[in-house]
N, C-alpha and C. Protein backbone atom coordinates (compact mmCIF):
# COMPACT_ATOMS: atom_id res chain seq x y z
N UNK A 1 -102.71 118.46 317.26
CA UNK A 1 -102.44 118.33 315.85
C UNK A 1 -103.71 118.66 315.07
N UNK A 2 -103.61 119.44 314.24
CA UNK A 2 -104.71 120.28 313.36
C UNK A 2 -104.73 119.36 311.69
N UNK A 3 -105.91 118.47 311.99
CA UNK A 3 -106.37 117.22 310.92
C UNK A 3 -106.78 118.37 309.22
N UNK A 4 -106.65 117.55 308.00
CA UNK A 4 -107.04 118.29 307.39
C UNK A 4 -108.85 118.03 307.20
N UNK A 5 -109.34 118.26 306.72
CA UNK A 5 -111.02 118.41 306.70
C UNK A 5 -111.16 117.02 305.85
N UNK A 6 -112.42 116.73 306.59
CA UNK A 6 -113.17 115.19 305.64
C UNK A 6 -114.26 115.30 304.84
N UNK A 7 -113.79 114.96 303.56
CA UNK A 7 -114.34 115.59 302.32
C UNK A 7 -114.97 113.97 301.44
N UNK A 8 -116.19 114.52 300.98
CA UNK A 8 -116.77 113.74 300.23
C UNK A 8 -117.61 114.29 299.26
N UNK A 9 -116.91 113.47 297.97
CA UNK A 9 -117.08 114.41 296.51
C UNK A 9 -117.32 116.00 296.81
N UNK A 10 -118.17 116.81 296.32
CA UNK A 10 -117.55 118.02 296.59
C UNK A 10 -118.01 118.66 297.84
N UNK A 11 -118.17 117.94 299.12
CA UNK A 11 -118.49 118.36 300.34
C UNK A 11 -117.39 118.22 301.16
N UNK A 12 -116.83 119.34 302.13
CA UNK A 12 -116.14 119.25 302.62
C UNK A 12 -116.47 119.83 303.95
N UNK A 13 -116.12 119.01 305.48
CA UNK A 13 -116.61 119.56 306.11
C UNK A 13 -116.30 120.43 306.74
N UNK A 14 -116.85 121.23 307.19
CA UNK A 14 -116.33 122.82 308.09
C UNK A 14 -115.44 122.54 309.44
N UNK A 15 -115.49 121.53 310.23
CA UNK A 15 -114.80 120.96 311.43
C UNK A 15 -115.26 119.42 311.09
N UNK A 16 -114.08 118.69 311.41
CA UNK A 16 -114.19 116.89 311.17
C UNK A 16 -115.48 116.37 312.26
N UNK A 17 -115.86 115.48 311.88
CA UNK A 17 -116.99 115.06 313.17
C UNK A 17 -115.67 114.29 314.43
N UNK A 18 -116.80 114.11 315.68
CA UNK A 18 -115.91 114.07 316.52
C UNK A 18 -115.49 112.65 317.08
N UNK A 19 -116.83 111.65 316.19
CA UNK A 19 -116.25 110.06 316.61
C UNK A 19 -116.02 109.71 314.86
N UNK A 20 -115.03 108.60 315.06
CA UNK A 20 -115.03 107.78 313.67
C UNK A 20 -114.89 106.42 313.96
N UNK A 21 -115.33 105.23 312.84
CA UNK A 21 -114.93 103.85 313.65
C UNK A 21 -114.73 103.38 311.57
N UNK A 22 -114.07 102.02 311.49
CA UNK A 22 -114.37 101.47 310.63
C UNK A 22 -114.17 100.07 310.95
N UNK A 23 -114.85 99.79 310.45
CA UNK A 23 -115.90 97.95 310.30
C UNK A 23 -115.05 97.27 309.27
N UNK A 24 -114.64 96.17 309.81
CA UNK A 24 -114.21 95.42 308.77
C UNK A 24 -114.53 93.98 308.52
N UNK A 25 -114.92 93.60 307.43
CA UNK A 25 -115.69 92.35 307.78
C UNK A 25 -115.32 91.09 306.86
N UNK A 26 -115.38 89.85 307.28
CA UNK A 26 -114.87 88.97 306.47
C UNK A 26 -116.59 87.95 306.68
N UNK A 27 -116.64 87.45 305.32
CA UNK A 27 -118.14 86.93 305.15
C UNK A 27 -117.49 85.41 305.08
N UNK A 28 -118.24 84.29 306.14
CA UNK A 28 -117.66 83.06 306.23
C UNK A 28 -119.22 82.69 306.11
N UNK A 29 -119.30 81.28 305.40
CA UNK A 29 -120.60 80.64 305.46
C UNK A 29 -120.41 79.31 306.39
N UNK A 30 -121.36 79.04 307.11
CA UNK A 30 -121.22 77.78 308.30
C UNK A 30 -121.88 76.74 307.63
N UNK A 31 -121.66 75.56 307.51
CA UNK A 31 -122.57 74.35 306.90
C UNK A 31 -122.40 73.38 307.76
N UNK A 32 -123.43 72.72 307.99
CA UNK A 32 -123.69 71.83 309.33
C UNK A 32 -123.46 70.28 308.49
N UNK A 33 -122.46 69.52 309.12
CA UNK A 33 -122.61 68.44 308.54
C UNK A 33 -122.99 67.39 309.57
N UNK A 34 -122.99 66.34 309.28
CA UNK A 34 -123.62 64.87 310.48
C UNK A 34 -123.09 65.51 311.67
N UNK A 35 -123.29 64.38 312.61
CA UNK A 35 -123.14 64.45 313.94
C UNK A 35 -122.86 65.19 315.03
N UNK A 36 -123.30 66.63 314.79
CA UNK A 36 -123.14 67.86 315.33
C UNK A 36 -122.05 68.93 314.74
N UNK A 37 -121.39 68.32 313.90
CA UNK A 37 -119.98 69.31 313.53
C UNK A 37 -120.87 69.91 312.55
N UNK A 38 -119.55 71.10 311.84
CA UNK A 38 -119.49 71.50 311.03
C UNK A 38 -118.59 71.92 309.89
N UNK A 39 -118.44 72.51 309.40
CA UNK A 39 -117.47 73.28 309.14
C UNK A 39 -117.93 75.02 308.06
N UNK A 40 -117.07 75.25 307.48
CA UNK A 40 -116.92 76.89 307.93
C UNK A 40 -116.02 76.98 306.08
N UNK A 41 -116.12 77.76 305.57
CA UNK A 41 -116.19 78.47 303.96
C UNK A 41 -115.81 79.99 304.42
N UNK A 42 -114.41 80.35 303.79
CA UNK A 42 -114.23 81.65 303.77
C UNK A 42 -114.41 82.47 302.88
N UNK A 43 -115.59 83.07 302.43
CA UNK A 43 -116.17 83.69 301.03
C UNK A 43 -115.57 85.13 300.98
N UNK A 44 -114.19 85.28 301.91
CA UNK A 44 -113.60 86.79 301.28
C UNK A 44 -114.34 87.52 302.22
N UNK A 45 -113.08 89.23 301.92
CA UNK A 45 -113.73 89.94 302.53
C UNK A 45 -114.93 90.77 302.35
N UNK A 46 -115.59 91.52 303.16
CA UNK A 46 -116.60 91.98 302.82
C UNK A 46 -116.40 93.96 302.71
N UNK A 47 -117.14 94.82 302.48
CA UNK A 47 -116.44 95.84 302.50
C UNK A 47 -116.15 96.96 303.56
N UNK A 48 -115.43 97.70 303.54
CA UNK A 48 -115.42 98.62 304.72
C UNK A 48 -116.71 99.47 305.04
N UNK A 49 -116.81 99.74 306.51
CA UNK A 49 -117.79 100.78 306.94
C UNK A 49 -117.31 101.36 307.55
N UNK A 50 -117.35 102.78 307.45
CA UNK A 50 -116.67 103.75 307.72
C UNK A 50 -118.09 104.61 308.58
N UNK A 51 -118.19 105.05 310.08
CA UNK A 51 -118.88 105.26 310.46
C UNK A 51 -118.52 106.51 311.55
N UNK A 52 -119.21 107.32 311.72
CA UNK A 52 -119.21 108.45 312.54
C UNK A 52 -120.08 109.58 313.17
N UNK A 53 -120.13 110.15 314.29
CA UNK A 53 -120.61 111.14 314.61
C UNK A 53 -120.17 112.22 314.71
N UNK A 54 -120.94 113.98 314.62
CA UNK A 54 -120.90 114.37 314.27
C UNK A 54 -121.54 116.16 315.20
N UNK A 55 -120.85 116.89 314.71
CA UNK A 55 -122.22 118.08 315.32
C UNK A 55 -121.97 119.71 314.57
N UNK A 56 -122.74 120.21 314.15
CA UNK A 56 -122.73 121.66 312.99
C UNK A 56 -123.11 122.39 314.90
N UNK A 57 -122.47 123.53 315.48
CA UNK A 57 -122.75 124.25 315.99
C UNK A 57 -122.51 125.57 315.42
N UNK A 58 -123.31 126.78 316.13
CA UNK A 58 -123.44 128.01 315.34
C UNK A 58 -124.47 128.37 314.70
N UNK A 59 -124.09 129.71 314.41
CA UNK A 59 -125.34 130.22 313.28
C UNK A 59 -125.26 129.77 312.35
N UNK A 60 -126.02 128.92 311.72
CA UNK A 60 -126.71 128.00 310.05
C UNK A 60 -126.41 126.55 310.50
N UNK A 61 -126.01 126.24 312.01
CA UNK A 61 -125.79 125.19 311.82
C UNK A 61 -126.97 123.74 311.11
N UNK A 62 -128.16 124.12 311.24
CA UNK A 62 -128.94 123.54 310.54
C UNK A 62 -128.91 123.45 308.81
N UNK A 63 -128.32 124.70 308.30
CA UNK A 63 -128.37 124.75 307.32
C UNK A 63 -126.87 123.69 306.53
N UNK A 64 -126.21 123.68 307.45
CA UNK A 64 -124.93 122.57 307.33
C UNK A 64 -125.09 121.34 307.22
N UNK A 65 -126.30 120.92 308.54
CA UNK A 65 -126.91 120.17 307.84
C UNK A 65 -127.76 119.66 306.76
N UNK A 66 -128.16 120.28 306.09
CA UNK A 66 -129.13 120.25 305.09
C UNK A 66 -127.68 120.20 303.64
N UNK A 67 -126.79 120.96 304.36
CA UNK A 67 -126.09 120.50 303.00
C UNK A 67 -125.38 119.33 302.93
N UNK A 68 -125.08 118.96 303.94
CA UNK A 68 -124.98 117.09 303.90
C UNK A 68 -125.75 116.22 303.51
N UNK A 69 -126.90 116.70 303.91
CA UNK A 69 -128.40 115.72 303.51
C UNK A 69 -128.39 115.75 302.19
N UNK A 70 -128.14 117.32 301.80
CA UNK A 70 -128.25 117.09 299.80
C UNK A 70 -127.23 116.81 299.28
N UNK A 71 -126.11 116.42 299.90
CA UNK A 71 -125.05 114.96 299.27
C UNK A 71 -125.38 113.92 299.46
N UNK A 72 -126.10 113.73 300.75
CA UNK A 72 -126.33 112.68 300.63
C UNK A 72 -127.61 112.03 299.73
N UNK A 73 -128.22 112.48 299.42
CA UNK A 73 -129.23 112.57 298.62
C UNK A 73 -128.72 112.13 297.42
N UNK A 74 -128.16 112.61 296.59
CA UNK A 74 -127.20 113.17 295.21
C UNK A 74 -126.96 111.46 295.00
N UNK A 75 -126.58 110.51 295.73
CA UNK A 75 -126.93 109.42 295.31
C UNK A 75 -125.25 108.84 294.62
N UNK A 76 -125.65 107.72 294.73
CA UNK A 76 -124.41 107.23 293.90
C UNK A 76 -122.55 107.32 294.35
N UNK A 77 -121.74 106.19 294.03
CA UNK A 77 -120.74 106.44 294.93
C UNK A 77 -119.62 107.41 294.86
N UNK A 78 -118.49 108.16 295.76
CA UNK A 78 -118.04 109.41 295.68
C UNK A 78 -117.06 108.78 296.30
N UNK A 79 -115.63 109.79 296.31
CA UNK A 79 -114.40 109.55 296.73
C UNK A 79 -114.83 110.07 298.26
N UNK A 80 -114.20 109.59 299.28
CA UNK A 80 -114.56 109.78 300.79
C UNK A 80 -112.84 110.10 301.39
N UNK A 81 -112.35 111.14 301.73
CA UNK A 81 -111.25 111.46 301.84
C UNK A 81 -111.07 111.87 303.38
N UNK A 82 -110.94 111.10 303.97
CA UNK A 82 -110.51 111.05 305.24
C UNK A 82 -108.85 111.88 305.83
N UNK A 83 -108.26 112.09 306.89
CA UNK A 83 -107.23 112.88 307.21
C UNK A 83 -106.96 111.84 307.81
N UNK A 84 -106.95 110.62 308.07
CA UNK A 84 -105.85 109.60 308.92
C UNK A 84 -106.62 108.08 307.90
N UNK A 85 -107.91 107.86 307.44
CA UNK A 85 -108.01 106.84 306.55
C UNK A 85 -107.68 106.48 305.32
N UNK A 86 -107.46 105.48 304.58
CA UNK A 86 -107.16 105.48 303.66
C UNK A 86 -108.54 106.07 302.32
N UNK A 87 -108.34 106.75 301.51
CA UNK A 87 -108.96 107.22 300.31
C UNK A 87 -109.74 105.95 300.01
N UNK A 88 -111.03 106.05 300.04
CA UNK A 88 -111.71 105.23 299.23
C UNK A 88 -112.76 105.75 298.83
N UNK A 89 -113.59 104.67 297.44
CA UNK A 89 -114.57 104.51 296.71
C UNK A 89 -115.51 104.60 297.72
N UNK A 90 -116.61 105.15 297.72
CA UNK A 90 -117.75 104.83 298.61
C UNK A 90 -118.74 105.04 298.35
N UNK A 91 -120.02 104.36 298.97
CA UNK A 91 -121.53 105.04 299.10
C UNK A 91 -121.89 105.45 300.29
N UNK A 92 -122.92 106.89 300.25
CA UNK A 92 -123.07 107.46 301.55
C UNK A 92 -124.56 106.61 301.86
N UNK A 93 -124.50 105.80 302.78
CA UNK A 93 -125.63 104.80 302.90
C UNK A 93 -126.80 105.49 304.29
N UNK A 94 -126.02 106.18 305.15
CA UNK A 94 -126.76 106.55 306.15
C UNK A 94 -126.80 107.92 306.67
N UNK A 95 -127.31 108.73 306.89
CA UNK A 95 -127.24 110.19 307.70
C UNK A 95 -128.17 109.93 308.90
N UNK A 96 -128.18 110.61 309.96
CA UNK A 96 -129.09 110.76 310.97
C UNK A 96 -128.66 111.63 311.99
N UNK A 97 -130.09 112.38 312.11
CA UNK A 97 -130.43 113.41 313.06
C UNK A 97 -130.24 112.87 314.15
N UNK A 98 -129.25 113.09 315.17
CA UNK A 98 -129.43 112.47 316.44
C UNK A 98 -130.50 112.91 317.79
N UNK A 99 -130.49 114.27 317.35
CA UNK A 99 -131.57 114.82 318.34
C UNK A 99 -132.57 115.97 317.56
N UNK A 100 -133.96 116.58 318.12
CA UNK A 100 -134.57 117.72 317.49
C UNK A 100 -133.30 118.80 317.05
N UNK A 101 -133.47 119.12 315.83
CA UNK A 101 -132.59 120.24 315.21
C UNK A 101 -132.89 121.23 316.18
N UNK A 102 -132.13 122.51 316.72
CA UNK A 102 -131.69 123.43 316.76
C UNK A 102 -131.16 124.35 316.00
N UNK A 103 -131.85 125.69 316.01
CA UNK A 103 -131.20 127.04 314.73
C UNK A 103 -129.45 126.80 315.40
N UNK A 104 -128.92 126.49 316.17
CA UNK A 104 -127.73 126.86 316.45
C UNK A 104 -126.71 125.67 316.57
N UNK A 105 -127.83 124.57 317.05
CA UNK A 105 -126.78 122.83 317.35
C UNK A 105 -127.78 122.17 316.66
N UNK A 106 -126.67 121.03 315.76
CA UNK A 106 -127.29 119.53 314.86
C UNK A 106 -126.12 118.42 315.82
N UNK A 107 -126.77 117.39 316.45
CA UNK A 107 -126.21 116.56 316.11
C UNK A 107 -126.25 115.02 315.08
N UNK A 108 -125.38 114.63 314.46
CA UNK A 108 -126.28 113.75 313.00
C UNK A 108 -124.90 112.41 313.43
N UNK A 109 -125.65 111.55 312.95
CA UNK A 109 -124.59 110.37 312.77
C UNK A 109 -124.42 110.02 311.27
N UNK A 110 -123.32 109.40 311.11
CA UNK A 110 -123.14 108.36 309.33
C UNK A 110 -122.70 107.60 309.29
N UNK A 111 -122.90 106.54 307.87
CA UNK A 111 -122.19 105.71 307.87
C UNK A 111 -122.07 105.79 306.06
N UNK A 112 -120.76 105.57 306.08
CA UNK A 112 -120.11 104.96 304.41
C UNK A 112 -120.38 103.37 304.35
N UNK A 113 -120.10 103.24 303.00
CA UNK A 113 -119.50 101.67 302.76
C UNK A 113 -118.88 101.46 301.53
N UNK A 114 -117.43 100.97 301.45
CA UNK A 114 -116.69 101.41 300.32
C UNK A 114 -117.45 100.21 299.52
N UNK A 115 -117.54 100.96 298.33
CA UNK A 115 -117.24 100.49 296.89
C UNK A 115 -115.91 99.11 296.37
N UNK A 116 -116.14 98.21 296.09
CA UNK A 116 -115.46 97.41 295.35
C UNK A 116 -115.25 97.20 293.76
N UNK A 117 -113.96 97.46 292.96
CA UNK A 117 -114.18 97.90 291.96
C UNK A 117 -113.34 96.66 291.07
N UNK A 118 -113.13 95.44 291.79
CA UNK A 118 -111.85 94.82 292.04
C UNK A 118 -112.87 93.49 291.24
N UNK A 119 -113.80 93.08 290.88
CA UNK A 119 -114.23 91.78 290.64
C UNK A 119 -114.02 91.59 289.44
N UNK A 120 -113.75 92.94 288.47
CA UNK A 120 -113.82 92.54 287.21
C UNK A 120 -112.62 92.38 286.27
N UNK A 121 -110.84 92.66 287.30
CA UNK A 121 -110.04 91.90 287.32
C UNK A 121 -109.92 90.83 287.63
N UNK A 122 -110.58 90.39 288.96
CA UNK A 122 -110.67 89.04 289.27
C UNK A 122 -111.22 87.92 288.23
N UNK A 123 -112.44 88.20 287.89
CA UNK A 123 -112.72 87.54 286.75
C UNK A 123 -112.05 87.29 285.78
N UNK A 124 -111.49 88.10 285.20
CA UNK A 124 -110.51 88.60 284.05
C UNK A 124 -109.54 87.47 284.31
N UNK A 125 -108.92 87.23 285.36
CA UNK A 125 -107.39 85.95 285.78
C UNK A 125 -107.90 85.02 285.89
N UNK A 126 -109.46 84.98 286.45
CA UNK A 126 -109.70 83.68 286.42
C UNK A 126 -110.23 83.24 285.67
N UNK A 127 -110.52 83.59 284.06
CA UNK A 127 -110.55 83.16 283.09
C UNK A 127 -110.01 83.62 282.08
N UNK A 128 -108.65 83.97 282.73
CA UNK A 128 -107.31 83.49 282.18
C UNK A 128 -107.31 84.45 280.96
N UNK A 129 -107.84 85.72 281.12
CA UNK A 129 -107.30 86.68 280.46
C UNK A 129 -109.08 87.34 279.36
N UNK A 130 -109.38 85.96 279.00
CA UNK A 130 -110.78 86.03 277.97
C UNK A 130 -111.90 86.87 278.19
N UNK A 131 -111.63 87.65 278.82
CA UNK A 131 -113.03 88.39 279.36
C UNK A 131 -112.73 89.76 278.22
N UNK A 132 -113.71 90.20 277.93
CA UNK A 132 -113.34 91.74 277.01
C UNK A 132 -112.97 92.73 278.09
N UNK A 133 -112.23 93.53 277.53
CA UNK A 133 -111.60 94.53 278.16
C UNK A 133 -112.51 96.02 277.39
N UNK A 134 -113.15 97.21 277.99
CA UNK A 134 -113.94 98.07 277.51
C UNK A 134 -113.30 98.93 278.58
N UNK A 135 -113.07 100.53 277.71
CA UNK A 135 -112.35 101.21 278.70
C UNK A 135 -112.87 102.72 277.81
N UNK A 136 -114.33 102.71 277.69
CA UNK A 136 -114.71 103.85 277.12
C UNK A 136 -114.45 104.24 275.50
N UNK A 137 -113.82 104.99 275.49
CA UNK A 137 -113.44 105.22 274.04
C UNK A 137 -111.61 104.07 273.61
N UNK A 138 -111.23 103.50 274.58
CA UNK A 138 -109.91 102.61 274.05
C UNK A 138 -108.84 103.80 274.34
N UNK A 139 -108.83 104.71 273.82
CA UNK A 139 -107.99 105.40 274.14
C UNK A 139 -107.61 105.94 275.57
N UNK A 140 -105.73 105.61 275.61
CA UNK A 140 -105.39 105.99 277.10
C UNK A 140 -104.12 106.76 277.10
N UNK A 141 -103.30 107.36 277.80
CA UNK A 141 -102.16 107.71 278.09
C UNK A 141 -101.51 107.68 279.23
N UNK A 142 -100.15 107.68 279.63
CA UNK A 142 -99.50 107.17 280.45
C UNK A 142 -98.57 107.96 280.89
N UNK A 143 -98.40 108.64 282.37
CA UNK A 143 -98.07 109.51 282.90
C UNK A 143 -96.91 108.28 283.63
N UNK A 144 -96.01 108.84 283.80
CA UNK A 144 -94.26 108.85 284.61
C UNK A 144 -94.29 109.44 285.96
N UNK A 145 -94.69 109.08 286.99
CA UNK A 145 -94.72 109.93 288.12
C UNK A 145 -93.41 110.14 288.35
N UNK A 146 -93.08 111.56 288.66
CA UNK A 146 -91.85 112.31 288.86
C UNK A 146 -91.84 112.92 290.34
N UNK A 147 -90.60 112.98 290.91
CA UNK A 147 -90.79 113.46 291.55
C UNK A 147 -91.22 114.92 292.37
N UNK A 148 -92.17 114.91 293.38
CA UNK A 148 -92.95 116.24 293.85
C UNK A 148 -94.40 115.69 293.41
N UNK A 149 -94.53 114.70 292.40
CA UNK A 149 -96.26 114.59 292.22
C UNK A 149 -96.73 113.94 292.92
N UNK A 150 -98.38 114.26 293.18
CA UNK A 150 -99.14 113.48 293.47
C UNK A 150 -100.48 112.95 292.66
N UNK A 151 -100.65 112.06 293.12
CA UNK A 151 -102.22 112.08 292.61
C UNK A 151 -103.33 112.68 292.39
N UNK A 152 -103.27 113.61 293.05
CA UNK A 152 -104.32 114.88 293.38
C UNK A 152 -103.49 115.99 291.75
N UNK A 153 -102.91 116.04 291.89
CA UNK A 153 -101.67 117.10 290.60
C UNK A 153 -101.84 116.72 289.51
N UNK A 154 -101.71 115.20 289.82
CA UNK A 154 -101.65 114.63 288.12
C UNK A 154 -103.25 114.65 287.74
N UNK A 155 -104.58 114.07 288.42
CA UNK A 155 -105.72 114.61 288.33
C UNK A 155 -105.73 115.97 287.49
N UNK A 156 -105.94 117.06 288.23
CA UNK A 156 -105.73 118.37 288.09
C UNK A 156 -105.01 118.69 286.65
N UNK A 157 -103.67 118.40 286.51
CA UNK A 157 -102.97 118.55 285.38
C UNK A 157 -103.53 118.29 284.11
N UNK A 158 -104.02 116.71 284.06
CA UNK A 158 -104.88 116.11 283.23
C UNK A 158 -106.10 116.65 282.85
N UNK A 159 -106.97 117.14 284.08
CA UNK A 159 -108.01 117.61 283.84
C UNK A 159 -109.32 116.22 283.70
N UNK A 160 -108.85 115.78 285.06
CA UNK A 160 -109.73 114.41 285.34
C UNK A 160 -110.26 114.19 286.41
N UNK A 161 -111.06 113.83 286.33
CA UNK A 161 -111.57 113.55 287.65
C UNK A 161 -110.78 112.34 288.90
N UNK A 162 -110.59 112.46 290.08
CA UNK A 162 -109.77 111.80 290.74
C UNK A 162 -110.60 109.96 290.65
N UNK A 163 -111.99 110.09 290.54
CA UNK A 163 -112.63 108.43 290.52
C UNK A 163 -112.15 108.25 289.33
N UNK A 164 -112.44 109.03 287.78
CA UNK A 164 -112.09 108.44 287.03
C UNK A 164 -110.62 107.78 286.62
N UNK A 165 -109.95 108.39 287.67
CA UNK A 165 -107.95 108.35 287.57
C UNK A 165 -107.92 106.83 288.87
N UNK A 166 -108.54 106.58 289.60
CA UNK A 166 -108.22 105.59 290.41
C UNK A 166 -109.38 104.13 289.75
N UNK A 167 -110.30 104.67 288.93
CA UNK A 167 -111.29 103.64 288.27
C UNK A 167 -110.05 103.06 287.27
N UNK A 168 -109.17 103.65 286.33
CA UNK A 168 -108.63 102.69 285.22
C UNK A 168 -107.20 102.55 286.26
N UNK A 169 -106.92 102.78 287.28
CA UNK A 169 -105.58 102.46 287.91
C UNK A 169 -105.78 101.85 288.99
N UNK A 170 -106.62 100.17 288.94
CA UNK A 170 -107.37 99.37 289.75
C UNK A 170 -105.72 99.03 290.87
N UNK A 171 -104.56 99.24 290.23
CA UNK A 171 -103.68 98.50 291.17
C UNK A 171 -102.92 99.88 292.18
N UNK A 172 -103.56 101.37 292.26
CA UNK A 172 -103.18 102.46 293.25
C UNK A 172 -104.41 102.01 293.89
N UNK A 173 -103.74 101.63 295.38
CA UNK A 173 -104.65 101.05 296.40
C UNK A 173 -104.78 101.92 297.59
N UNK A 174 -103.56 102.93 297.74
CA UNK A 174 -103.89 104.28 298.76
C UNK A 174 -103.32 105.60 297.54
N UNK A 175 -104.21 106.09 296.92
CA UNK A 175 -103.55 106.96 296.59
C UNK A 175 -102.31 108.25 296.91
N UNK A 176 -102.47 108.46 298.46
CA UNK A 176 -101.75 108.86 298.84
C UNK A 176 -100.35 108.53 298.78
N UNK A 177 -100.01 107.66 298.37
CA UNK A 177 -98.87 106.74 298.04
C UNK A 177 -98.30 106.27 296.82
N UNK A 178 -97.95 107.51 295.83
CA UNK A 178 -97.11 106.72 294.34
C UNK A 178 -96.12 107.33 294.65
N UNK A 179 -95.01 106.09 293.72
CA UNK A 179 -93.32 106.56 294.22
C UNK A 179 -93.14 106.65 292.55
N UNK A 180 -91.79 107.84 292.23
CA UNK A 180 -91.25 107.97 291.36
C UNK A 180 -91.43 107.02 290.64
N UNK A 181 -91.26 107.16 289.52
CA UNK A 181 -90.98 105.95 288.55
C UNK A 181 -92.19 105.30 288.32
N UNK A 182 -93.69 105.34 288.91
CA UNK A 182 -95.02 104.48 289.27
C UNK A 182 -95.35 105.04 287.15
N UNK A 183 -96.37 104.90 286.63
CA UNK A 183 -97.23 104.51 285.47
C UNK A 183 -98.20 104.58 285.98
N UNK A 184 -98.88 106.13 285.23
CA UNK A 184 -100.05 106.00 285.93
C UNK A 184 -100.97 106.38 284.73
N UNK A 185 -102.33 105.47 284.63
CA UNK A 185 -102.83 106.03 282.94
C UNK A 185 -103.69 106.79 283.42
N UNK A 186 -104.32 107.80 282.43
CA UNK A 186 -104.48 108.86 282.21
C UNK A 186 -105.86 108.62 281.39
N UNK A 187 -107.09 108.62 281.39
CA UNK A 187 -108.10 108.01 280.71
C UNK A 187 -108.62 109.52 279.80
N UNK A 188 -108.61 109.27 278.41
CA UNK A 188 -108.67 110.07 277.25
C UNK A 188 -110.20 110.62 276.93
């Protein structure tokens, strides 16, 4: 089965790397009370790591690398579009050379770690609505998903960027996934 390519913001790679893993983590705090016990605080989850290896063979394969390095560089978090994971927010936190470069073989390892964009609804319910709401200029519009669209279309159509279309539509949680009839806003 022929995967589609794993793309992050506008890097896409030439062949998928050849390991992937993702980390999932739940952050518990331990507090020791008298007589040897304890007990245990579930502070939520923590975020995904999305991790993998990798290898550029061929002529420029060094230079393939170098164009990963200057995404990764570029700083700041990017849509990470996987062919079997779910779409997420992310930061590119790690690259590495696994062995001396070669003009012809790189091998490099990585690691992501998604982005959480989710606290400032949370806040918002848990104080019960009072928090200000700021959404750039206020102005929004509201798309009807029909059928044949996707998320990627309605982006495009709009003439938006796909973070900025999943930043004001905090409740599309795989984009790959709106059904007819979904409301999807459209940031002005």
């Amino acid at each position: 089965m022929r995967l589609t390519p794993m793309r992050y913001k506008d890097y896409i790679w030439p062949h998928n790397p050849a390991t992937y893993s993702i980390t999932y983590e739940r952050q518990v705090a331990v507090h020791k009370v008298p007589f040897g016990r304890h007990c245990m605080q579930d502070l939520g989850m923590g975020c995904r790591i999305m991790r993998g290896q990798g290898e550029f063979a061929g002529n420029g394969a060094y230079d393939a690398f170098k164009q990963l390095a200057t995404v990764f560089y570029d700083g700041g978090p990017g849509l990470l579009i996987h062919p079997l994971w779910q779409i997420s927010n992310a930061y590119f936190t790690s690259l590495k050379l696994e062995q001396e470069p070669l003009p012809d073989y790189v091998r490099y390892s990585f690691e992501f770690r998604e982005r959480y964009d989710g606290y400032r609804e949370e806040l918002t319910a848990a104080a019960g609505g009072l928090l200000p709401q700021s959404s750039g200029t206020g102005q929004k519009m509201v798309c009807t998903v029909v059928s044949g669209d996707t998320l990627w279309g309605i982006a495009k159509r709009y003439n938006v960027a796909m973070e900025d279309l999943l930043r004001v539509n905090p409740g599309i949680k795989n984009p790959n996934l709106i059904r007819v009839g979904d409301k999807v806003v459209i940031p002005c």
